[in-house]
PDB file of N, CA and C in Angstrom:
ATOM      1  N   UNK A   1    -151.890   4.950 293.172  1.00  0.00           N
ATOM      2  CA  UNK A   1    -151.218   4.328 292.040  1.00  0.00           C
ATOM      3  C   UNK A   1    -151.249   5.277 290.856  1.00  0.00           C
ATOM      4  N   UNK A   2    -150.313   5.362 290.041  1.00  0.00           N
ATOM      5  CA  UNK A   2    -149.903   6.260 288.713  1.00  0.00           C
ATOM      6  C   UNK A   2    -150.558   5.278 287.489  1.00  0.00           C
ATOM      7  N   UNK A   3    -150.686   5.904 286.669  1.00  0.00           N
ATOM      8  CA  UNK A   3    -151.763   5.749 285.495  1.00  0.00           C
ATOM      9  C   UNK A   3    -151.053   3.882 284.818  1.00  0.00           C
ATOM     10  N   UNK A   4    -149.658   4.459 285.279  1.00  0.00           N
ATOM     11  CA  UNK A   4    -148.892   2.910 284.354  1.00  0.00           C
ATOM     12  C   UNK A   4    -149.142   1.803 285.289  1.00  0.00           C
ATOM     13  N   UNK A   5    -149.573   2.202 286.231  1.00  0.00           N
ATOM     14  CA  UNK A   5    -149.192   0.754 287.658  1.00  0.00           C
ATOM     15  C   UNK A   5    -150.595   0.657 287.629  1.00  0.00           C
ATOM     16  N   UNK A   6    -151.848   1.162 287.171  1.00  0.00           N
ATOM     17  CA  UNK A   6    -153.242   1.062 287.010  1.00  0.00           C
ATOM     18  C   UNK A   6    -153.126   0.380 285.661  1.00  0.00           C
ATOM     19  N   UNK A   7    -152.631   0.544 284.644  1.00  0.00           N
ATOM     20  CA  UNK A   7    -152.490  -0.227 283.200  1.00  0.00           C
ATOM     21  C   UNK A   7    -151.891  -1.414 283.700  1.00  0.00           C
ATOM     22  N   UNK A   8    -150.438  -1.296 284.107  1.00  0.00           N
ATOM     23  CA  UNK A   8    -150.003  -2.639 284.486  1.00  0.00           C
ATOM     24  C   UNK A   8    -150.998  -3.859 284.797  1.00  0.00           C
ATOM     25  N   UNK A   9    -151.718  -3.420 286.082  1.00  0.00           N
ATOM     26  CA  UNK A   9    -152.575  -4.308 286.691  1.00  0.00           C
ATOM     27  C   UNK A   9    -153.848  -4.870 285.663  1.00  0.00           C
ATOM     28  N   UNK A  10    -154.404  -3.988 285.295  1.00  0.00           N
ATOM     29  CA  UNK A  10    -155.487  -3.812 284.009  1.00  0.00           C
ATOM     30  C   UNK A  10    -154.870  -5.118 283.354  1.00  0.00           C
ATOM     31  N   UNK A  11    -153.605  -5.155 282.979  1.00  0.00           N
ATOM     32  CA  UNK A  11    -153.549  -6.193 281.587  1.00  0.00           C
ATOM     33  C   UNK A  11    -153.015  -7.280 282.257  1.00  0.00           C
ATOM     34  N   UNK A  12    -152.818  -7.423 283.578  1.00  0.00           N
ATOM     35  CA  UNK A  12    -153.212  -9.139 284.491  1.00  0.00           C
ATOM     36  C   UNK A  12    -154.213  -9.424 284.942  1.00  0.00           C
ATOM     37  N   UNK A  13    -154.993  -8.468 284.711  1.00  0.00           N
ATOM     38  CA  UNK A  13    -157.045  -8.551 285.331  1.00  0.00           C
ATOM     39  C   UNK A  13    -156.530  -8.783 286.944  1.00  0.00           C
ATOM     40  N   UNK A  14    -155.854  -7.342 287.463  1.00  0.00           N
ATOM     41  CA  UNK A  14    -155.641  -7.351 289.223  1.00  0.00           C
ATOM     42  C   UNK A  14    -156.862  -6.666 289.398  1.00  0.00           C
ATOM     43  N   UNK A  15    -157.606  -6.579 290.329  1.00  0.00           N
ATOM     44  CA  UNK A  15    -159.081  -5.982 290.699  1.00  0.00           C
ATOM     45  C   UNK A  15    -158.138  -5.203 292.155  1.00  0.00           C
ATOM     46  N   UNK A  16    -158.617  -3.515 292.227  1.00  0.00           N
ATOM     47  CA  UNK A  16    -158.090  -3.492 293.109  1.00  0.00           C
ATOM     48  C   UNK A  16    -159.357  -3.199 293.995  1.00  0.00           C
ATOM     49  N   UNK A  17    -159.357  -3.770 295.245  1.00  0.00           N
ATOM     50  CA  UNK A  17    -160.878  -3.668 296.268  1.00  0.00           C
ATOM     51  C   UNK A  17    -160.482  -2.837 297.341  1.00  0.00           C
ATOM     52  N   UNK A  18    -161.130  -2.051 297.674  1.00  0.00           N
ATOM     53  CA  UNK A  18    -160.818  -1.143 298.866  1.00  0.00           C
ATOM     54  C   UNK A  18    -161.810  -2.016 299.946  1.00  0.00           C
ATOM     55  N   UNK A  19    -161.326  -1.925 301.305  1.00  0.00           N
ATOM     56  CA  UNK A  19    -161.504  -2.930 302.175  1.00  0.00           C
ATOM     57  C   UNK A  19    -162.500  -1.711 302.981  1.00  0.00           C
ATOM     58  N   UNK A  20    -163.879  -1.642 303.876  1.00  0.00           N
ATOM     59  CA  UNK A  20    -164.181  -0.775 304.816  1.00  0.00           C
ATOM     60  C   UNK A  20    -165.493  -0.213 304.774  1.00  0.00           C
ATOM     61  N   UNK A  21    -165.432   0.518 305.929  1.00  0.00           N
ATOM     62  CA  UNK A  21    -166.379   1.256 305.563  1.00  0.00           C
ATOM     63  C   UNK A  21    -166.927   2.462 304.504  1.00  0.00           C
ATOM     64  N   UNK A  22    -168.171   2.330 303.847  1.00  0.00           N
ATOM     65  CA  UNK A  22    -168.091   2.918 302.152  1.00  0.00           C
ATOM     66  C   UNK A  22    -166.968   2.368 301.595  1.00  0.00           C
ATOM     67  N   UNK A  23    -166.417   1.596 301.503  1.00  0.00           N
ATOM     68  CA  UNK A  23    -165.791   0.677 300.599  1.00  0.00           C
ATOM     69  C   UNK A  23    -166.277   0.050 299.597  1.00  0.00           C
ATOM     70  N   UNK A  24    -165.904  -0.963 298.695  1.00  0.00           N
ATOM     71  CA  UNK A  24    -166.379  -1.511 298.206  1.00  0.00           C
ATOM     72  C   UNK A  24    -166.469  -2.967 298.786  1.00  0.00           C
ATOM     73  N   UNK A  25    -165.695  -3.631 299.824  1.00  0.00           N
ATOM     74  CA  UNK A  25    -165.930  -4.678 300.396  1.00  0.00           C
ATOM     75  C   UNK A  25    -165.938  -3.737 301.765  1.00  0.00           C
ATOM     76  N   UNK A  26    -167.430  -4.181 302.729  1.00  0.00           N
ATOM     77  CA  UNK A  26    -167.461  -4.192 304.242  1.00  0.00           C
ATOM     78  C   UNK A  26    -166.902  -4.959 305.056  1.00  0.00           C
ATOM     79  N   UNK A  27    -166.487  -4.367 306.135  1.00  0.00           N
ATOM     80  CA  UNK A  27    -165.270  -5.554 306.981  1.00  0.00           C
ATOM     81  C   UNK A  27    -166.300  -5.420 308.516  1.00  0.00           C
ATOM     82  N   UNK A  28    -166.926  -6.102 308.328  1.00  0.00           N
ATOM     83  CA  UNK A  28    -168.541  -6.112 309.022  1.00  0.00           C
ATOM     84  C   UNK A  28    -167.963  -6.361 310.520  1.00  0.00           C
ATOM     85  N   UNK A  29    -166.522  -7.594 310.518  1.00  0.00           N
ATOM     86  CA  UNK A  29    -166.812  -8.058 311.744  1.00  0.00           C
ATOM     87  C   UNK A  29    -165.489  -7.549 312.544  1.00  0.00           C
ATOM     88  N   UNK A  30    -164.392  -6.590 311.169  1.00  0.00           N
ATOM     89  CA  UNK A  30    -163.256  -5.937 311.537  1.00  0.00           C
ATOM     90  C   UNK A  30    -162.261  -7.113 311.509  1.00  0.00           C
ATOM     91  N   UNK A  31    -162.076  -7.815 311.197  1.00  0.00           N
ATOM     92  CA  UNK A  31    -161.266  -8.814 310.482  1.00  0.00           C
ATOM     93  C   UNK A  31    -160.351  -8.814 309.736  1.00  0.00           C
ATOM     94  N   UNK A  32    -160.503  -7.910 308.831  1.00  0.00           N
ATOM     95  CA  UNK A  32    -159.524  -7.433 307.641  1.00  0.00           C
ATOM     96  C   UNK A  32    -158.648  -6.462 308.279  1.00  0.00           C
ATOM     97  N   UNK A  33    -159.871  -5.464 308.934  1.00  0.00           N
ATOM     98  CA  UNK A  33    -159.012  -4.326 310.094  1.00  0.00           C
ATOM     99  C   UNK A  33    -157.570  -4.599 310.830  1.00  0.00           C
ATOM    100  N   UNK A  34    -157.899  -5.906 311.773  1.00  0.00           N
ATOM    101  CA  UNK A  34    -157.521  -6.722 312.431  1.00  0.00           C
ATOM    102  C   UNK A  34    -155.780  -7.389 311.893  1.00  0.00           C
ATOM    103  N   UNK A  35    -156.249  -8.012 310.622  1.00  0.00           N
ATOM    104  CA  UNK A  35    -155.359  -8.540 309.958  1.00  0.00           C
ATOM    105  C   UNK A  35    -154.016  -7.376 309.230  1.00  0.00           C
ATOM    106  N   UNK A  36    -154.932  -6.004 308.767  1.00  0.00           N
ATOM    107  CA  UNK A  36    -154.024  -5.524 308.348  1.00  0.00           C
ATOM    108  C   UNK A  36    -153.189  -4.864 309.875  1.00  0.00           C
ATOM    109  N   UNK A  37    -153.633  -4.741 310.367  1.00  0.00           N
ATOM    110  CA  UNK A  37    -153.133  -4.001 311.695  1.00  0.00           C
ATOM    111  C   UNK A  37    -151.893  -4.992 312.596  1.00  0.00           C
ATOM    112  N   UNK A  38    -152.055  -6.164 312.159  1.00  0.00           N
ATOM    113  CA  UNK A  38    -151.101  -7.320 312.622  1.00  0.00           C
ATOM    114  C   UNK A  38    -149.802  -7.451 311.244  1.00  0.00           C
ATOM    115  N   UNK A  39    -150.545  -6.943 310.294  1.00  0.00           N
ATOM    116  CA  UNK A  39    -149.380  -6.962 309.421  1.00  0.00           C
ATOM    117  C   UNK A  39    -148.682  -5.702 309.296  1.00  0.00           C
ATOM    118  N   UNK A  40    -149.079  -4.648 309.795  1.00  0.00           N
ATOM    119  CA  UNK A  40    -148.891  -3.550 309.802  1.00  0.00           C
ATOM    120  C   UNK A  40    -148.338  -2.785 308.723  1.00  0.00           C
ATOM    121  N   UNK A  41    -149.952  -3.146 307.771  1.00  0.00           N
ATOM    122  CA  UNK A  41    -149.889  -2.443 306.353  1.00  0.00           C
ATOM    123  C   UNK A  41    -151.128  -1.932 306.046  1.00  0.00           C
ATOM    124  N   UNK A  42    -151.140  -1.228 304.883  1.00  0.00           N
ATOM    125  CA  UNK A  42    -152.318  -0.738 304.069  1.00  0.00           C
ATOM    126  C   UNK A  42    -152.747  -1.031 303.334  1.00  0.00           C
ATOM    127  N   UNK A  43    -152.384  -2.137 302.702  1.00  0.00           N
ATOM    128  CA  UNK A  43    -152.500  -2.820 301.070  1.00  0.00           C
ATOM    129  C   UNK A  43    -151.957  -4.196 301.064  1.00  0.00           C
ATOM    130  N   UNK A  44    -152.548  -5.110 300.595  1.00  0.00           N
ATOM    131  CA  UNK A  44    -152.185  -6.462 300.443  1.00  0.00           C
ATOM    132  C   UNK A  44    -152.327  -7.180 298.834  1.00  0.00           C
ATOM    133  N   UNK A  45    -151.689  -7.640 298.463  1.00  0.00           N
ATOM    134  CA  UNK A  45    -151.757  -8.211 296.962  1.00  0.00           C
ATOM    135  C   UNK A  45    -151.918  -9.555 297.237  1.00  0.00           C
ATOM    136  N   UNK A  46    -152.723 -10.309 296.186  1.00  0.00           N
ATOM    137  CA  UNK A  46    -153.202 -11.503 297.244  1.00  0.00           C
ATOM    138  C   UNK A  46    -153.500 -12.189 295.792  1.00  0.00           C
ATOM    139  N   UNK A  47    -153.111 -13.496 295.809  1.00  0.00           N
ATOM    140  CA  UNK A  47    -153.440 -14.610 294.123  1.00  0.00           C
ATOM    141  C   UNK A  47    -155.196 -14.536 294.664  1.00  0.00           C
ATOM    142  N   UNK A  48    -156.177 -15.544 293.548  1.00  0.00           N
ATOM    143  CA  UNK A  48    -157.002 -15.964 294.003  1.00  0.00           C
ATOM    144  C   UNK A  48    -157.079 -17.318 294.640  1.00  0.00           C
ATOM    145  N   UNK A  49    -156.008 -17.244 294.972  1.00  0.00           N
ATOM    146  CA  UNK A  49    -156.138 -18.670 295.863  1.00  0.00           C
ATOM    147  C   UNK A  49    -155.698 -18.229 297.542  1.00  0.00           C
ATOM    148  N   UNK A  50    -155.276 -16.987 297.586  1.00  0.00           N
ATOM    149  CA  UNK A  50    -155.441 -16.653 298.755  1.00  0.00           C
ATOM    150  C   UNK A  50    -153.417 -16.442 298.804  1.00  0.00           C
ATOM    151  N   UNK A  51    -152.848 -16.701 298.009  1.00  0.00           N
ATOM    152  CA  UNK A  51    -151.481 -16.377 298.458  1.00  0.00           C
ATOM    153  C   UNK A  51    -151.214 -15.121 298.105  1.00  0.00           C
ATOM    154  N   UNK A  52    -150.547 -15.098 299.600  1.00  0.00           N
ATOM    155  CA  UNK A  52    -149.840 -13.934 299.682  1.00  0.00           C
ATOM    156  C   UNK A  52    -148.809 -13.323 298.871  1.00  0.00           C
ATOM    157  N   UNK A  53    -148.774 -12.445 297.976  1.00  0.00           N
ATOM    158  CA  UNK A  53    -147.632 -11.545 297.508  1.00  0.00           C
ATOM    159  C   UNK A  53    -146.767 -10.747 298.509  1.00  0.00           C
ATOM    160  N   UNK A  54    -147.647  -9.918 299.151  1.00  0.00           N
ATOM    161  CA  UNK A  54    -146.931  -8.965 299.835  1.00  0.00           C
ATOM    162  C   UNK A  54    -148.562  -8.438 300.668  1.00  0.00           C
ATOM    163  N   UNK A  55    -147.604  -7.707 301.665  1.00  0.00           N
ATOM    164  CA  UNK A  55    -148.165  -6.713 302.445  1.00  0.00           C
ATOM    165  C   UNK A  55    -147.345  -5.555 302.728  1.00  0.00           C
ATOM    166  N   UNK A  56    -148.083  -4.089 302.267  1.00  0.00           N
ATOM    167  CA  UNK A  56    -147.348  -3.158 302.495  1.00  0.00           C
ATOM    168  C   UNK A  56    -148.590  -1.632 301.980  1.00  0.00           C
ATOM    169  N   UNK A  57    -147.566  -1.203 301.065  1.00  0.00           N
ATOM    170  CA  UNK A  57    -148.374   0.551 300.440  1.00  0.00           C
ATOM    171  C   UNK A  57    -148.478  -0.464 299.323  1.00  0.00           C
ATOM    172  N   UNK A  58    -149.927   0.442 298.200  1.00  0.00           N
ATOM    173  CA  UNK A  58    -150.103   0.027 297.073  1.00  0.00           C
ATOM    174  C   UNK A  58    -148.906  -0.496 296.119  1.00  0.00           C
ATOM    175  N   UNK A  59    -148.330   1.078 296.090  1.00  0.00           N
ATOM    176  CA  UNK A  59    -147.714   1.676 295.239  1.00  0.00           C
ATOM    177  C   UNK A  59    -146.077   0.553 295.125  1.00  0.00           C
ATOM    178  N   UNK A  60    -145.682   0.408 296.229  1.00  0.00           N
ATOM    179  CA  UNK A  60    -144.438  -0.932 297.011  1.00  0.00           C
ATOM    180  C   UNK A  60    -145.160  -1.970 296.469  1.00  0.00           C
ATOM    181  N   UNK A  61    -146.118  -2.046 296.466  1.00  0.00           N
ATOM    182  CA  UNK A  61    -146.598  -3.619 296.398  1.00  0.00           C
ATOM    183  C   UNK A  61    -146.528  -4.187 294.777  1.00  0.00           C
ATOM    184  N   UNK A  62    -147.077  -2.993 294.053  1.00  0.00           N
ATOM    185  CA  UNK A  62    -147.249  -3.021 292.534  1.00  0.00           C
ATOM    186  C   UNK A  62    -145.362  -2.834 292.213  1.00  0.00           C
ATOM    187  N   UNK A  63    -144.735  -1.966 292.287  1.00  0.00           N
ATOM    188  CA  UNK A  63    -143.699  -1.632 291.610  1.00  0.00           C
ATOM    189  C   UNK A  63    -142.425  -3.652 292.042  1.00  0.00           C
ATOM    190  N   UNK A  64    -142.818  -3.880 293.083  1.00  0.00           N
ATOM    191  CA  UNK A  64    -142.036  -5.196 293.331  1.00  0.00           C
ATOM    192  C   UNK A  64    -142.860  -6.291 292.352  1.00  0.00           C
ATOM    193  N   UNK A  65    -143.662  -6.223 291.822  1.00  0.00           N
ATOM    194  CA  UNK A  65    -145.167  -7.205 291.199  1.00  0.00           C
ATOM    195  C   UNK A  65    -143.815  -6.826 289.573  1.00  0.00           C
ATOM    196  N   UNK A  66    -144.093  -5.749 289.221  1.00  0.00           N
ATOM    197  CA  UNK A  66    -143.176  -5.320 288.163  1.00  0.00           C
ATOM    198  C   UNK A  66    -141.815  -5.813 287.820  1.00  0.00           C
ATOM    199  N   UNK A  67    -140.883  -5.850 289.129  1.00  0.00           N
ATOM    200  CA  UNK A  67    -139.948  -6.571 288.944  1.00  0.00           C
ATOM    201  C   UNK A  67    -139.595  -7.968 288.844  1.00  0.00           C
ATOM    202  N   UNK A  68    -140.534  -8.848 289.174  1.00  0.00           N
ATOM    203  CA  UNK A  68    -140.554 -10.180 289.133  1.00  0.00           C
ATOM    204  C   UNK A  68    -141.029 -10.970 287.917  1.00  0.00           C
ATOM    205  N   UNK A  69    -140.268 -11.975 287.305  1.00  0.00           N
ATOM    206  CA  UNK A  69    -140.095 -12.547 286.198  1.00  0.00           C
ATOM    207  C   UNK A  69    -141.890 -12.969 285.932  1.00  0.00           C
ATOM    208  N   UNK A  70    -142.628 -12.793 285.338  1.00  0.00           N
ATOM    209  CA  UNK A  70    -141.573 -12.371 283.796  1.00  0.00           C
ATOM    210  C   UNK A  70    -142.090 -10.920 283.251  1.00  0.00           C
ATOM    211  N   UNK A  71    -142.741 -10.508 284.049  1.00  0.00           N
ATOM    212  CA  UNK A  71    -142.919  -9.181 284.208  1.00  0.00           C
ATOM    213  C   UNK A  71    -141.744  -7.766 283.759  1.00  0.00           C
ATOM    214  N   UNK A  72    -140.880  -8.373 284.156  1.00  0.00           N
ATOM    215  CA  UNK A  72    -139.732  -6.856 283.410  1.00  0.00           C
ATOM    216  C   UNK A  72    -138.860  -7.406 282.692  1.00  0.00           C
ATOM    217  N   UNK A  73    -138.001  -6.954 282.372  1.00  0.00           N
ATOM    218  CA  UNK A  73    -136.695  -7.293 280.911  1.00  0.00           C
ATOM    219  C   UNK A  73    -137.473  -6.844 279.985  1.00  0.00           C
ATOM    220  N   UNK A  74    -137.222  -7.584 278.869  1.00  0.00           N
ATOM    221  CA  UNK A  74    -137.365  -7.287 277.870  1.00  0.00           C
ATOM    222  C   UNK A  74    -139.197  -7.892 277.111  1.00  0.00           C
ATOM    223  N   UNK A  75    -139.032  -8.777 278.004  1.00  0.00           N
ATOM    224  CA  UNK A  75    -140.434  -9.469 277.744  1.00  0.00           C
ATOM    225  C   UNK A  75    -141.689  -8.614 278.393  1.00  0.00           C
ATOM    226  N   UNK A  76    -141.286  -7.590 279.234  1.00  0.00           N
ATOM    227  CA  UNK A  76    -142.494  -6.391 278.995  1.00  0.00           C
ATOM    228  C   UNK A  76    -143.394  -6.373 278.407  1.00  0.00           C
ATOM    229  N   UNK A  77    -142.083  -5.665 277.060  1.00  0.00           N
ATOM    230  CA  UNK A  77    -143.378  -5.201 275.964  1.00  0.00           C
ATOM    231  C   UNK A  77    -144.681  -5.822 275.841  1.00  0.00           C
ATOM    232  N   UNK A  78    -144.273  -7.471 275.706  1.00  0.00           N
ATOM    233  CA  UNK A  78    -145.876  -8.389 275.364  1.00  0.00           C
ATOM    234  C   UNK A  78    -146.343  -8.024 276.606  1.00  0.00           C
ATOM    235  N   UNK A  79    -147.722  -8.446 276.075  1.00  0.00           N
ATOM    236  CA  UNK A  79    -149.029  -8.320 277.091  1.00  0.00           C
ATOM    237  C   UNK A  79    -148.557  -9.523 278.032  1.00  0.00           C
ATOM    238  N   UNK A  80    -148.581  -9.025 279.766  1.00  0.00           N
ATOM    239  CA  UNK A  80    -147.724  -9.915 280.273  1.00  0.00           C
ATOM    240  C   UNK A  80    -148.916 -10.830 280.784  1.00  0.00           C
ATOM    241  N   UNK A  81    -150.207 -10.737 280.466  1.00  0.00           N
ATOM    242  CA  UNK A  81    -150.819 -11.841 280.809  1.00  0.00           C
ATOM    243  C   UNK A  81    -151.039 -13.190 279.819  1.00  0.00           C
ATOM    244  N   UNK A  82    -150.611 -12.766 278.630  1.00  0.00           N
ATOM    245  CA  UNK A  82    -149.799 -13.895 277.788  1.00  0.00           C
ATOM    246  C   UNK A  82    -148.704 -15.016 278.487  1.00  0.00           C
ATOM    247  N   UNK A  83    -147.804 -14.073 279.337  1.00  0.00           N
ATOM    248  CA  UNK A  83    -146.394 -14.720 279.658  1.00  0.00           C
ATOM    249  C   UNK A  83    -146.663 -15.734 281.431  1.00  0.00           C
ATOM    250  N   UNK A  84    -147.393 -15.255 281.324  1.00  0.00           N
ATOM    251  CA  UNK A  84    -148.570 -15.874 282.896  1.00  0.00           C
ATOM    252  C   UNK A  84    -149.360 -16.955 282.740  1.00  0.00           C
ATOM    253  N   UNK A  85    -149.262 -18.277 283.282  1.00  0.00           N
ATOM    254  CA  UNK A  85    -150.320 -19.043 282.994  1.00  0.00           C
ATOM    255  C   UNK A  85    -151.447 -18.616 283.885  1.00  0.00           C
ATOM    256  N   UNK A  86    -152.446 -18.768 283.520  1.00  0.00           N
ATOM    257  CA  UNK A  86    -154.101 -18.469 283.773  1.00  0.00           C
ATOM    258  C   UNK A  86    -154.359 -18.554 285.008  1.00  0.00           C
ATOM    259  N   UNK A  87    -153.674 -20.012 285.418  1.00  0.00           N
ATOM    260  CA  UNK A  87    -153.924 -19.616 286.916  1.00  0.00           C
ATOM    261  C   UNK A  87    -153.556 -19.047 287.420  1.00  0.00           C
ATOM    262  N   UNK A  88    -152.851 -18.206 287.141  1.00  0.00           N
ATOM    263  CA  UNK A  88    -151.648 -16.823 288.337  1.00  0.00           C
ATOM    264  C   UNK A  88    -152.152 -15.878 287.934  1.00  0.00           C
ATOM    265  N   UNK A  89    -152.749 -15.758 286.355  1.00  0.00           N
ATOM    266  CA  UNK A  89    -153.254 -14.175 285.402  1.00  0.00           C
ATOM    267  C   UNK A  89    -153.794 -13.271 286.892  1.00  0.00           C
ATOM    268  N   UNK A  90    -154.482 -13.200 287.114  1.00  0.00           N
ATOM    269  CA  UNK A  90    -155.189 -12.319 287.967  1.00  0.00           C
ATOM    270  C   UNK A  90    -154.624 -12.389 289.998  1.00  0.00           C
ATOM    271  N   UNK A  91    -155.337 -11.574 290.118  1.00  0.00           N
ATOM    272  CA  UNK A  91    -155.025 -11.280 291.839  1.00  0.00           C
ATOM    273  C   UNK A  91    -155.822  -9.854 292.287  1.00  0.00           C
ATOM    274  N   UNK A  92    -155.818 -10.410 293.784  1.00  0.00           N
ATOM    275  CA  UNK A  92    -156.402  -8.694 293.865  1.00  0.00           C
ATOM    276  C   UNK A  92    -155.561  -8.116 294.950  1.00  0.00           C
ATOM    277  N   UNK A  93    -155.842  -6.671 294.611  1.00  0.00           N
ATOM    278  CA  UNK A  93    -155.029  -5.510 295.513  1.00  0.00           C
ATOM    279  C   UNK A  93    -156.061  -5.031 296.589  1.00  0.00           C
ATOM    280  N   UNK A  94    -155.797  -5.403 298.002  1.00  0.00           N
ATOM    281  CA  UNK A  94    -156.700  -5.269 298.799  1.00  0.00           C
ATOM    282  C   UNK A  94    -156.000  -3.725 299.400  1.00  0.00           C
ATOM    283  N   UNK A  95    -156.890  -2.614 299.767  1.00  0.00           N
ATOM    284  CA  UNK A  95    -156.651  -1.743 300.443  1.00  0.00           C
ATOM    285  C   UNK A  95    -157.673  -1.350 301.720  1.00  0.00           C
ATOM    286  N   UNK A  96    -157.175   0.014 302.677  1.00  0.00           N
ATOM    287  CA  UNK A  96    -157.623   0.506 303.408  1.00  0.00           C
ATOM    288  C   UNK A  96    -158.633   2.088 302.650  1.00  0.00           C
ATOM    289  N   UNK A  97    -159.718   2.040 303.015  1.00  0.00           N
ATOM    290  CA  UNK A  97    -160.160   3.471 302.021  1.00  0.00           C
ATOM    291  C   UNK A  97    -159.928   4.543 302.035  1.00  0.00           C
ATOM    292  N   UNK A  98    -159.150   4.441 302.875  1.00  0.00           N
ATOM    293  CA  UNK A  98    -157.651   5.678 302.931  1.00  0.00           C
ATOM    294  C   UNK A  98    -156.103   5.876 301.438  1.00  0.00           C
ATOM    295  N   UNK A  99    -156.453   4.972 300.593  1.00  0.00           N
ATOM    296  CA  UNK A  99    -155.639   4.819 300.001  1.00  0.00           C
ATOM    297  C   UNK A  99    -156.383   4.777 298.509  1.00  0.00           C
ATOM    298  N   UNK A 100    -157.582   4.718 297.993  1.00  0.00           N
ATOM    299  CA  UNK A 100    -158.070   5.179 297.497  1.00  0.00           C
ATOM    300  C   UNK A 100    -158.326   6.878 296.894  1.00  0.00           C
TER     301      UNK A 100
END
């Protein structure tokens, strides 16, 4: 990810977690392995309630996050976790530690 798609995320409080071994989350029982390998991706964006955004590359995953209301136009500029109610503010970016 590029410095703006790391800010982007920063000002919706996205946590991004690398999934693995020396990771920051262990995938002890290969589960996550498993899952991404059935989705046949590297990166997953995920609410905290467990919904799915997408599955794909970081970088795809964030730049489509960007285009969706109310995220681009003109309403940008504001801090878009203003334009977000609280329960959506955050999410996390799950990766492979290959993508790190």
């Amino acid at each position: 990810l590029d410095a703006s798609q790391r800010d982007f995320l920063g000002r919706l409080g996205v946590r991004a977690v690398g999934i693995g071994s020396g990771a920051a989350v262990d995938d002890v029982d290969g589960d996550y392995r498993r899952w991404f390998g059935q989705l046949g991706c590297r990166a997953v964006l995920t609410r905290p309630d467990f919904y799915l955004f997408g599955a794909g590359e970081a970088r795809t995953l964030v730049e489509a996050l960007q285009r969706c209301e109310p995220f681009s136009g003109p309403r940008q500029a504001r801090s878009a976790s203003r334009d977000v109610p609280s329960s959506r503010a955050s999410a996390d970016l799950s990766f492979t530690p290959s993508l790190r």
